[in-house]
Protein backbone atom coordinates (compact mmCIF):
# COMPACT_ATOMS: atom_id res chain seq x y z
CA UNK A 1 73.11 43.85 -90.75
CA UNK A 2 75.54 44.82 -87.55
CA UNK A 3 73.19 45.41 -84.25
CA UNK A 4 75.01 47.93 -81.85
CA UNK A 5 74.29 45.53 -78.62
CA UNK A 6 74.92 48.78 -76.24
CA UNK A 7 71.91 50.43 -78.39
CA UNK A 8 70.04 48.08 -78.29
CA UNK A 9 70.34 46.91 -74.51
CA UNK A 10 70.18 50.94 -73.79
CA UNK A 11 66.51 50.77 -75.59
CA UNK A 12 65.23 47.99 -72.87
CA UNK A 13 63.49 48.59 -70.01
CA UNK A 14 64.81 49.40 -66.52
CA UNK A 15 62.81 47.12 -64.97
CA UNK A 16 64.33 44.44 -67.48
CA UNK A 17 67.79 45.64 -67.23
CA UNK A 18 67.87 45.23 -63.45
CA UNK A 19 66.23 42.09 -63.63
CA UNK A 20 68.62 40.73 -66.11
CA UNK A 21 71.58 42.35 -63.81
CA UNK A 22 70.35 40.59 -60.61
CA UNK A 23 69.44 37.04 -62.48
CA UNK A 24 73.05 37.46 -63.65
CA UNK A 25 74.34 38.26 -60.41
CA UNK A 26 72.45 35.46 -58.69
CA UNK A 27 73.47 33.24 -61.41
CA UNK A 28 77.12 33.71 -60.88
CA UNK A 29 76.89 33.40 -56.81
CA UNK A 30 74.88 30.72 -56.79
CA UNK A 31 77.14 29.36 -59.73
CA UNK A 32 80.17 29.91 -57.63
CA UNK A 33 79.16 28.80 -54.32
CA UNK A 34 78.00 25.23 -55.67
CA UNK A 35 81.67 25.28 -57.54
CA UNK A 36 83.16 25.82 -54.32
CA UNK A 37 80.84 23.68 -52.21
CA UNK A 38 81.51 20.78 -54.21
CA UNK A 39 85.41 21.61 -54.39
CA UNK A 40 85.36 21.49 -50.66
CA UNK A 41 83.33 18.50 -50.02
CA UNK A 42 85.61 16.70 -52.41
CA UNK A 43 88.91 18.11 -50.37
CA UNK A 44 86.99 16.92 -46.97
CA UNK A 45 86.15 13.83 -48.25
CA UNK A 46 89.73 12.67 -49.82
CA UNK A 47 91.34 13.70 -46.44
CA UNK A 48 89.07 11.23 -44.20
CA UNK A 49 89.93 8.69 -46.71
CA UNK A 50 93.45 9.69 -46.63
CA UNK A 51 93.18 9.33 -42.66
CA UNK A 52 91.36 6.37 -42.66
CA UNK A 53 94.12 4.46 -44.97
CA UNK A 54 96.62 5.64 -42.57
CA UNK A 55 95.09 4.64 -39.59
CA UNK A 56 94.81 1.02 -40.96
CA UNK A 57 98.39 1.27 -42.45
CA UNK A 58 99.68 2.26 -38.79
CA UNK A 59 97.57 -0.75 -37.45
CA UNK A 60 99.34 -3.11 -39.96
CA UNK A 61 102.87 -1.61 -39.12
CA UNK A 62 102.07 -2.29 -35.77
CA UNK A 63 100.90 -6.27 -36.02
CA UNK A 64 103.69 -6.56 -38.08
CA UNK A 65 106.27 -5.88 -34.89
CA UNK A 66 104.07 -8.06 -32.74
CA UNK A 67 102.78 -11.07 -34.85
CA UNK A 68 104.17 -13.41 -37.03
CA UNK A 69 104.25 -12.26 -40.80
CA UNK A 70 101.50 -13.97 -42.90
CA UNK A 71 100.81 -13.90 -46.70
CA UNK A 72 97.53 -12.80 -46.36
CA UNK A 73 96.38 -9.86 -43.93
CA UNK A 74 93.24 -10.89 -42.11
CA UNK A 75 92.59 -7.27 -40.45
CA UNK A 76 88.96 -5.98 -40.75
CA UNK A 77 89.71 -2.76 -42.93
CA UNK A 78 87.57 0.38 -43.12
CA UNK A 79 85.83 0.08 -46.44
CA UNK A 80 87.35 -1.46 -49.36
CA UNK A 81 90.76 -1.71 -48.69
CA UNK A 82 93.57 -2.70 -50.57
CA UNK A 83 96.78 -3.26 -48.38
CA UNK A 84 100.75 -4.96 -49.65
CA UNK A 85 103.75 -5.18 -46.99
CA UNK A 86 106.57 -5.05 -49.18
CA UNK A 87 110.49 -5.59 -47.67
CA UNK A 88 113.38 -3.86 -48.89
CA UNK A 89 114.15 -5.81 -51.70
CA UNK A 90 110.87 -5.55 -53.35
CA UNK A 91 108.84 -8.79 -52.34
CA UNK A 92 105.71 -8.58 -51.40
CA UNK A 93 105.85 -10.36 -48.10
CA UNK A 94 101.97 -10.08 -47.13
CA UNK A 95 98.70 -8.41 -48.88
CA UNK A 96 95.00 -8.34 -48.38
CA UNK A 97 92.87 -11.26 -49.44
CA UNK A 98 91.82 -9.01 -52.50
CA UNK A 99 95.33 -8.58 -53.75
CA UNK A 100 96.47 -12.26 -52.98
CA UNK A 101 99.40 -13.90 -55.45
CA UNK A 102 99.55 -10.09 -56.87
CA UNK A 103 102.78 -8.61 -57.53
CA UNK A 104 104.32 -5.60 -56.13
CA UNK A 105 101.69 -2.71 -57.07
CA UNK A 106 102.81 0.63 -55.66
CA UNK A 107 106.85 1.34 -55.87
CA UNK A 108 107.39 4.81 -54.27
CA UNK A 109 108.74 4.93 -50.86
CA UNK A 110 107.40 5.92 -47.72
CA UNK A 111 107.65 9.83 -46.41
CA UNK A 112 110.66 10.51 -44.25
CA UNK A 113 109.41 13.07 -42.36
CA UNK A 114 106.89 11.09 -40.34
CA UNK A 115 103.80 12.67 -41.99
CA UNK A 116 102.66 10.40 -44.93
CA UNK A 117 101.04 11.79 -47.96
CA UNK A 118 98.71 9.84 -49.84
CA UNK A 119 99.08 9.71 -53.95
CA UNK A 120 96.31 8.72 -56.06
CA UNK A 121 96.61 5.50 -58.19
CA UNK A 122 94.49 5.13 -61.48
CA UNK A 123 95.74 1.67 -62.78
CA UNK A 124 94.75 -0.39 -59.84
CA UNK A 125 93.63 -3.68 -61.23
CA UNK A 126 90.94 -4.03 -57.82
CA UNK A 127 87.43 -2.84 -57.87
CA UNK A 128 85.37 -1.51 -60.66
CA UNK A 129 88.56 0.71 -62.03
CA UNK A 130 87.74 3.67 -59.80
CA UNK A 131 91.10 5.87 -58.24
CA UNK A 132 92.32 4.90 -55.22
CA UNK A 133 94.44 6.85 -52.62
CA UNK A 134 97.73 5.09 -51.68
CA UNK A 135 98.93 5.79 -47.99
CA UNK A 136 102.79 4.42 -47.46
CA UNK A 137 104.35 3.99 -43.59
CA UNK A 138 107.90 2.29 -42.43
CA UNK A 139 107.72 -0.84 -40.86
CA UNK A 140 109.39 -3.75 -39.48
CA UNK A 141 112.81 -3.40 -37.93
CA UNK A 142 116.21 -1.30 -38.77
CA UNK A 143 117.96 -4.71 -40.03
CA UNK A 144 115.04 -5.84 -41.69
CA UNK A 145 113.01 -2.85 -43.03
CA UNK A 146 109.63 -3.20 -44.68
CA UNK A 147 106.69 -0.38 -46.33
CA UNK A 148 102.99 -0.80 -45.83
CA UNK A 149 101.05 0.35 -48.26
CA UNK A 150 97.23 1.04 -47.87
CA UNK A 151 95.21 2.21 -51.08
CA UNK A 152 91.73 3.28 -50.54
CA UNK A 153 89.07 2.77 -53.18
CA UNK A 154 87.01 7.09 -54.02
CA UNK A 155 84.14 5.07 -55.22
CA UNK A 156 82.08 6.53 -52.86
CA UNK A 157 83.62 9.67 -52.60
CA UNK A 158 82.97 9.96 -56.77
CA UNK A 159 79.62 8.61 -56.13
CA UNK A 160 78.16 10.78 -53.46
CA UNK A 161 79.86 13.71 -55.49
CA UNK A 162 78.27 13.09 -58.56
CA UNK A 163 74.94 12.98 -56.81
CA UNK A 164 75.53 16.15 -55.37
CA UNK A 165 76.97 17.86 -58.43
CA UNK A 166 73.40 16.30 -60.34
CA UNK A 167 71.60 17.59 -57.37
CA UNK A 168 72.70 21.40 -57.82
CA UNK A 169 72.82 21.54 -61.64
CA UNK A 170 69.32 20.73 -61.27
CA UNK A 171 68.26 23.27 -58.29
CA UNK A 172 70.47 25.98 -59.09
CA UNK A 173 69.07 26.52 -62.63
CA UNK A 174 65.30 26.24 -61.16
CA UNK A 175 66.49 28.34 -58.13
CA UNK A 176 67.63 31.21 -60.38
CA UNK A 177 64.43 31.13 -62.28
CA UNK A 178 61.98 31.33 -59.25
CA UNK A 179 64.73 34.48 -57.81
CA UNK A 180 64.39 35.85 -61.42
CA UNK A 181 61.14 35.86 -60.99
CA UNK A 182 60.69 37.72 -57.56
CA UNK A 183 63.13 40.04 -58.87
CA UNK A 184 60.74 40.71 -61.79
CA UNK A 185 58.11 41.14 -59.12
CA UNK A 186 59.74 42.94 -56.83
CA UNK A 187 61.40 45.78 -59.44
CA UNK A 188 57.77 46.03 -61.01
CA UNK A 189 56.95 46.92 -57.43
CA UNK A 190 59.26 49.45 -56.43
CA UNK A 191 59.43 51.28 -60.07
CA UNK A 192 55.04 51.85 -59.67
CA UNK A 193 55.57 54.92 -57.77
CA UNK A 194 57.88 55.94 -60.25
CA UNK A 195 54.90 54.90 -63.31
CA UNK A 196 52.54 56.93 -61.04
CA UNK A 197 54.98 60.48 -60.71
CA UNK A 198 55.46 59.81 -64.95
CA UNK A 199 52.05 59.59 -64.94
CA UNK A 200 50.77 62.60 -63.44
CA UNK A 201 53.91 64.28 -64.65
CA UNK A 202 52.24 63.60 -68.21
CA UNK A 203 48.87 65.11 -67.00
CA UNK A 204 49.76 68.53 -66.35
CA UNK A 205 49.82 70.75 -68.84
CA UNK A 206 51.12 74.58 -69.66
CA UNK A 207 47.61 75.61 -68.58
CA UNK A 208 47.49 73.62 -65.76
CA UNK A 209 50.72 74.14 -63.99
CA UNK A 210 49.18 74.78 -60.25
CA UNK A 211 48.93 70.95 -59.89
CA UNK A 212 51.37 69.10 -57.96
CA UNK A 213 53.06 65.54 -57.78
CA UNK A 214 52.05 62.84 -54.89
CA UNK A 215 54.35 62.79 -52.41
CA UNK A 216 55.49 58.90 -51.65
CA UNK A 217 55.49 58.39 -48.03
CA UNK A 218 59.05 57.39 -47.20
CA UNK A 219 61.61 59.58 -47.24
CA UNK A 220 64.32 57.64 -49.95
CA UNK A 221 64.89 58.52 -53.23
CA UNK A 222 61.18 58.80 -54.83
CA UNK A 223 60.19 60.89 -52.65
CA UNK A 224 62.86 63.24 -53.00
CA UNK A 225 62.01 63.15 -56.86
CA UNK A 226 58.64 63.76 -56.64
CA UNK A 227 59.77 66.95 -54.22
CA UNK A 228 61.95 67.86 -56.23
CA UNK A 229 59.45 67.78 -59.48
CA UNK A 230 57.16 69.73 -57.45
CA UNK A 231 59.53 72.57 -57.00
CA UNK A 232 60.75 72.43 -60.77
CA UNK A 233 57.02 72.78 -61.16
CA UNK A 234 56.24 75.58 -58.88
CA UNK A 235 59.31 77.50 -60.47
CA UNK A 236 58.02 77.13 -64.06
CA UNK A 237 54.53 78.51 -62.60
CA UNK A 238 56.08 81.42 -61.30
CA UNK A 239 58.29 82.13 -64.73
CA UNK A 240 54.94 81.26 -66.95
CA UNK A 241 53.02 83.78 -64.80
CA UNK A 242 55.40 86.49 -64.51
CA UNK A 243 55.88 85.67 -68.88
CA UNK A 244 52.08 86.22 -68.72
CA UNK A 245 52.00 89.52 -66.97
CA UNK A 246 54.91 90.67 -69.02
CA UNK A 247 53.08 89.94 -72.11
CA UNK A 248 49.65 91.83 -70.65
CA UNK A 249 51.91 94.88 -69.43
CA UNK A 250 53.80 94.98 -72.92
CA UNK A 251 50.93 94.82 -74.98
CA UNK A 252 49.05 97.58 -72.75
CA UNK A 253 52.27 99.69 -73.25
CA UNK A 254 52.09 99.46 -76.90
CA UNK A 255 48.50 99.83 -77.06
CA UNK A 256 48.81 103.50 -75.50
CA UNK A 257 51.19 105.10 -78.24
CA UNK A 258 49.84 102.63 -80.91
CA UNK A 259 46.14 104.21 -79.97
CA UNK A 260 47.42 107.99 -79.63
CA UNK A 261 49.17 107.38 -83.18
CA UNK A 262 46.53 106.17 -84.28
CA UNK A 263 43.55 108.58 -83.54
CA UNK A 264 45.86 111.60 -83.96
CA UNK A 265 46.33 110.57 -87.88
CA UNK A 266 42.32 109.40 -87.97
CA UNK A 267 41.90 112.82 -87.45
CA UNK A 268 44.43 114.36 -89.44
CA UNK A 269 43.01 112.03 -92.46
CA UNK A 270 39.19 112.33 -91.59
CA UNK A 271 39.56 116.45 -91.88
CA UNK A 272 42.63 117.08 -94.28
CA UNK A 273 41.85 120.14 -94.69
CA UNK A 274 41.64 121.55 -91.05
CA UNK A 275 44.48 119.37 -89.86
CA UNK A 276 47.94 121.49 -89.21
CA UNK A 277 50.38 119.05 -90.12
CA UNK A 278 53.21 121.23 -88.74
CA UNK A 279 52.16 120.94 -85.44
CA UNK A 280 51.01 117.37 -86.12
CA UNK A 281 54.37 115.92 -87.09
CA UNK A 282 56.38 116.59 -84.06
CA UNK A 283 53.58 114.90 -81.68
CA UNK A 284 53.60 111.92 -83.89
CA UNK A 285 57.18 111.89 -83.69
CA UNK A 286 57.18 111.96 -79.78
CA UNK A 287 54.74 109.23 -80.24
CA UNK A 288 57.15 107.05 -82.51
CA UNK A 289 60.58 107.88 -80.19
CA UNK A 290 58.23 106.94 -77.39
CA UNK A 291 57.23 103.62 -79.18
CA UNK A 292 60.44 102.85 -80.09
CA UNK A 293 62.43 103.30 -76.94
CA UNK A 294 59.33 100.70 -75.26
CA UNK A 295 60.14 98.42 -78.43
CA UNK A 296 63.85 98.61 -77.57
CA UNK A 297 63.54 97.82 -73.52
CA UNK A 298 61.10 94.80 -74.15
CA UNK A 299 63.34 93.21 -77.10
CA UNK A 300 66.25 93.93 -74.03
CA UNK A 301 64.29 92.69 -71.32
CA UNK A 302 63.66 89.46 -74.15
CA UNK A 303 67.22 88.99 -74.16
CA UNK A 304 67.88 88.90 -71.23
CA UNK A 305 65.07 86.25 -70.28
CA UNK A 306 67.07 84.04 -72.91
CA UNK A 307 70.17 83.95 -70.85
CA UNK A 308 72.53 84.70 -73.56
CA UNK A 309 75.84 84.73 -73.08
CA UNK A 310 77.57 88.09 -72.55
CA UNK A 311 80.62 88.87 -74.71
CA UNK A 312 82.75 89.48 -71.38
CA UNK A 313 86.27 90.95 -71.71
CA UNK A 314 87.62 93.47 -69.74
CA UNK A 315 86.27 97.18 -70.14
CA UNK A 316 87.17 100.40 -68.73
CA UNK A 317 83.70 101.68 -67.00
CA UNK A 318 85.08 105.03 -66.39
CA UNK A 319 85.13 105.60 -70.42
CA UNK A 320 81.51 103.95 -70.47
CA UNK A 321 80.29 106.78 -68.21
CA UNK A 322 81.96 109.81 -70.10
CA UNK A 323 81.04 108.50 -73.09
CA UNK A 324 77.12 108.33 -71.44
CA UNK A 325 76.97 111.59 -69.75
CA UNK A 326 79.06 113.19 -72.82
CA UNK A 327 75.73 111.99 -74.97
CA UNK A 328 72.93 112.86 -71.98
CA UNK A 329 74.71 116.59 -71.66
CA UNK A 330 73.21 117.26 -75.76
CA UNK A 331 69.97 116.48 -74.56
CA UNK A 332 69.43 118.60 -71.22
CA UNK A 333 70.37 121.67 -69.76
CA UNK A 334 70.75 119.84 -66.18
CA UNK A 335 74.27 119.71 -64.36
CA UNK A 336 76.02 116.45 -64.57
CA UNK A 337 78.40 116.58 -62.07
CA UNK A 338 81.49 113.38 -63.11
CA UNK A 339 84.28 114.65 -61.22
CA UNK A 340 83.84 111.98 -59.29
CA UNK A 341 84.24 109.60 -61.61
CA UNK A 342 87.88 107.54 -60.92
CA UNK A 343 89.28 104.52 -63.22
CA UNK A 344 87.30 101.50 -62.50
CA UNK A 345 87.95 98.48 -65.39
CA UNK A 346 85.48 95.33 -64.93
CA UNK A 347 85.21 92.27 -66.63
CA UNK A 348 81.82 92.23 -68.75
CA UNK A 349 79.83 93.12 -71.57
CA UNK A 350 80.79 96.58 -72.98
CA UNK A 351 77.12 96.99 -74.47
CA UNK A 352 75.28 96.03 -72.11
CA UNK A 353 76.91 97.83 -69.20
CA UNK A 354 76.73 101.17 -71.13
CA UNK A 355 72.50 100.52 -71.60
CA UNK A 356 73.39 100.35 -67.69
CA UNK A 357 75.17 103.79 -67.54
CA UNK A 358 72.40 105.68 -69.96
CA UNK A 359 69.29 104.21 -68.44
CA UNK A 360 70.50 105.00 -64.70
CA UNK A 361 71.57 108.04 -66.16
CA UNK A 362 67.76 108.69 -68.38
CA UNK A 363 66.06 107.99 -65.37
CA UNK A 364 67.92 110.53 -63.18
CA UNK A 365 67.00 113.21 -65.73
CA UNK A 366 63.72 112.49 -65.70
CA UNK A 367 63.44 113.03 -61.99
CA UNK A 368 66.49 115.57 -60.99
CA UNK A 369 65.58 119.63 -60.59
CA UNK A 370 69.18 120.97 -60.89
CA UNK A 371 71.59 118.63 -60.79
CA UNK A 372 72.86 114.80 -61.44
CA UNK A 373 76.07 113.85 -59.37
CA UNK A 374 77.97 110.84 -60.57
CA UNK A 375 80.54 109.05 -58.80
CA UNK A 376 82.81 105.74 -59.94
CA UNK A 377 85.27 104.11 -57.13
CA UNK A 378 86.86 100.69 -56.70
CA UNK A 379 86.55 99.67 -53.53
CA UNK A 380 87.71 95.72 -52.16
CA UNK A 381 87.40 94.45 -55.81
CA UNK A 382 83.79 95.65 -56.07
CA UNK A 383 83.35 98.97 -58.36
CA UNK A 384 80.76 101.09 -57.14
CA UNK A 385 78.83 103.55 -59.68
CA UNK A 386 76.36 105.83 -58.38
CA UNK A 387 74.21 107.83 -59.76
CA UNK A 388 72.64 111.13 -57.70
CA UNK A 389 69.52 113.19 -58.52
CA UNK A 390 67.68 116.49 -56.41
CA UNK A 391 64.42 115.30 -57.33
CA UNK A 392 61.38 114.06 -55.00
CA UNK A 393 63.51 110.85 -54.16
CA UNK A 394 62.16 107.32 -54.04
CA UNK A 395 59.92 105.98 -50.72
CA UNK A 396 61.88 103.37 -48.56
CA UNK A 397 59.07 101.31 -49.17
CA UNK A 398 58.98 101.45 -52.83
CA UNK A 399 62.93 101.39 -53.59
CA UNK A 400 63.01 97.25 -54.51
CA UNK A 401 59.52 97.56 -56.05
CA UNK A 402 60.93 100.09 -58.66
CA UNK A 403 63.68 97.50 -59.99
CA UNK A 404 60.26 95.30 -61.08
CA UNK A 405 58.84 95.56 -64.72
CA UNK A 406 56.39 98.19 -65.46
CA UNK A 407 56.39 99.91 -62.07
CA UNK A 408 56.23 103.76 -62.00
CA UNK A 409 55.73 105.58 -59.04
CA UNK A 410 54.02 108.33 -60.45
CA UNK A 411 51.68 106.83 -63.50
CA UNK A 412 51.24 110.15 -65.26
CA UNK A 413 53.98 111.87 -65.01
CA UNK A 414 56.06 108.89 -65.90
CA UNK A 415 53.84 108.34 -69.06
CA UNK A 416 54.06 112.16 -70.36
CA UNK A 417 58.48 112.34 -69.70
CA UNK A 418 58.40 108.90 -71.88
CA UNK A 419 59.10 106.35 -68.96
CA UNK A 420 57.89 103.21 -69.65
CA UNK A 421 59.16 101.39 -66.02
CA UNK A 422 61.28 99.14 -67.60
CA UNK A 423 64.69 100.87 -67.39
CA UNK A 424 65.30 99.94 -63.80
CA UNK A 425 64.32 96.59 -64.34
CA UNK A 426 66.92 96.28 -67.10
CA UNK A 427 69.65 97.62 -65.02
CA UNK A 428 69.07 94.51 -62.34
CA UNK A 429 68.76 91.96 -64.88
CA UNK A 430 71.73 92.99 -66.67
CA UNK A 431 74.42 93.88 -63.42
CA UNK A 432 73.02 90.45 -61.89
CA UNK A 433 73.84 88.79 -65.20
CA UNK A 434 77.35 90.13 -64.12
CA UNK A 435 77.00 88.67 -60.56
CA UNK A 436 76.81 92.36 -59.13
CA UNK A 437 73.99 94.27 -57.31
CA UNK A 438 71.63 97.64 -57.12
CA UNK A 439 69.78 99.29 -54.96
CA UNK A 440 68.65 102.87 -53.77
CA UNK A 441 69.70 105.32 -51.14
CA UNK A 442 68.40 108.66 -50.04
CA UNK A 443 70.23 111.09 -51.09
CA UNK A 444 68.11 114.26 -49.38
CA UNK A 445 67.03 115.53 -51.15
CA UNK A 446 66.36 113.48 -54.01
CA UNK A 447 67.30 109.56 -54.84
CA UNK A 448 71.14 107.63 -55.49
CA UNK A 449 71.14 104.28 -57.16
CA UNK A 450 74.09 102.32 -56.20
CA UNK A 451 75.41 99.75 -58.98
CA UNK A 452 78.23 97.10 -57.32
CA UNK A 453 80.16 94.65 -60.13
CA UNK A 454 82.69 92.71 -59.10
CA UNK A 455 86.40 93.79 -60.91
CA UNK A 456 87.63 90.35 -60.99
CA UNK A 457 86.93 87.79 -63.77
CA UNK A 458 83.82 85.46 -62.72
């Protein structure tokens, strides 16, 4: 059975993911710095050895010029030495006492430049078989030229290495362990406050949205969370209430034609033979037109909660509106004045701009005396569509309330011409949908409602 590793790993914990990541990461550095420690005490260590055989090989060269040659070397060397004066032709004309009646051991001549560099000998038949660093310098005279050769025994550079390399593969392993371990500590530490906002995040409930998140103290990146939870928290109070209210308002909408229906055919049905059905059926018809419009703006208002995505293509608005007032002329004797009306194409939904166009234009008949002016202009990429009335105009104060769900300004005579104070507020949902704007002007007398949609393609 194949196990996806990146699955799996995904699955884990953070706080065990970034303790693995940091024991890692401390592995390696630690890892690496020992590597390199130990690489540089080696270099250090080969170059004073590499000094030292050179100081005694210059020392040698120089007793050579001034003392009488002699078999055997009696110099007091640093360390264990291991020293052969060889002439030209290849005799060895002196050595130390540890390399007495030995032949010629190292064959490779001295550096010409004046700075010796030492070579490393494995072979050396001396000492307990350990490498040894070979320093050669000229000596004796131009007519009778001789090489000193100094070789150096790394038995104590190889020891004192190998005590330091046992040293740190034994502390680096338990050192990583005890920083794994604070890690561990210190991750469990710094992810609580995070624990504490899940838990309290898992304590509120739909009912109980007015509670809020504890605010950590510092100001890093928990306690921006937790602010920011807290606002995602007061915004979904604010949508479940105003869900709530809509809900209340829409069922005490449909509970007023539902009830009139209702009691009107209890009648009708309790006394069949007194009841005038001809002058019954048109009321209950009202009724119905009335119920259904209100059943129409809330499954709009629905939709437009849900944030669907408009069908947005470019559409002529000046065809929207004559094809809107052509249909609102059949139904009133009012003047609708669209003269006014110039080419103005948009980018947007073609449906849901004309529900625009016949609810601005429904709710101007249900409030103008004579008259309903309409006027359509482009103007610095933003087309502007307003829509006049004569009637008893709208307060300054009330003119952004009226854009809000439900709200009628005059209760009963909005209820008897079939309002239901929803066709305002589906005008603003729908033009801000199209990232445009409405509001209200006096228009003495009476009211205008100003719609601005941008032309361009957003």
């Amino acid at each position: 059975m194949r196990v996806d590793i990146r699955a799996w790993w995904s699955r884990r914990s953070l706080r065990l993911r970034l303790t693995v990541a940091a024991a890692l990461m401390i592995a390696f550095g630690l890892a690496g710095a020992a590597v390199l420690l130990v690489l540089w005490l080696h270099a250090t260590l080969i170059n004073e050895l590499d000094q030292t055989a050179l100081q005694d090989a210059q020392v040698v060269a120089a007793t050579l010029q001034a003392e009488p040659r002699d078999a055997v070397l009696h110099h007091t060397f640093h360390g264990e030495a291991a020293v052969q004066v060889v002439d030209a032709k290849g005799a060895v004309q002196a050595s130390s006492a540890n390399l007495r009646s030995r032949p010629r051991l190292f064959d490779f001549p001295p550096s010409g430049s004046g700075i010796p560099h030492a070579r490393t000998v494995q072979d050396l038949t001396v000492g307990d078989g350990s490498a040894w660093r070979v320093v050669a310098v000229p000596a004796g005279t131009r007519h009778d030229p001789m090489t000193v050769y100094v070789a150096m025994s790394t038995e104590d550079v190889d020891h004192s290495l190998a005590k330091l390399t046992f040293g740190l593969a034994t502390t680096v392993p338990s050192t990583v362990a005890l920083l794994t371990g604070v890690v561990w500590l210190l991750t469990g530490r710094a992810l609580r406050p995070v624990d504490s906002l899940r838990t309290q995040t898992a304590e509120i409930t739909a009912s109980d949205l007015g509670r809020r998140l504890d605010v950590p103290p510092a100001e890093d990146a928990l306690g921006r969370l937790a602010k920011t939870l807290n606002d995602l928290l007061a915004r979904l109070e604010a949508t479940t209430r105003r869900q709530r209210g809509f809900v209340a308002d829409a069922a005490h909408e449909l509970r007023s034609p539902l009830s009139t229906l209702h009691t009107r055919l209890e009648v009708a049905v309790s006394h069949p033979d007194t009841a005038d059905w001809r002058s019954l059926a048109p009321a209950l018809l009202a009724e119905t037109e009335r119920l259904s419009r209100l059943v129409d703006d809330l499954v709009q208002l629905a939709r437009l909660d849900a944030r669907p995505r408009l069908r947005k293509r470019p559409v002529d608005l000046d065809e929207i509106v004559f094809s809107e007032v052509g249909e609102a002329r059949q139904r009133t004797s009012l003047v609708i004045d669209q003269h006014a009306v110039s080419a103005a194409r948009v980018h947007g939904d073609r449906d849901s701009l004309a529900r625009v166009v016949r609810n601005l234009l429904d709710n101007a008949l249900r409030h103008a005396a004579t008259r309903i002016d309409i006027r359509l202009y482009v103007l610095d990429g933003i087309a502007h569509l307003v829509v006049a009335d004569d009637g008893p105009g709208i307060p300054a104060a009330d003119r952004q309330r009226v854009f809000e769900r439900f709200t009628r300004l005059d209760q009963a005579r909005a209820r008897d011409t079939g309002g239901s104070g929803l066709g305002l507020a589906i005008v603003r949902d729908i033009v801000t949908a199209h990232h445009g704007s409405a509001h209200i002007e006096t228009n003495q007398p009476g009211a205008r409602i100003v719609v601005r949609i941008p032309v361009g393609d957003r």
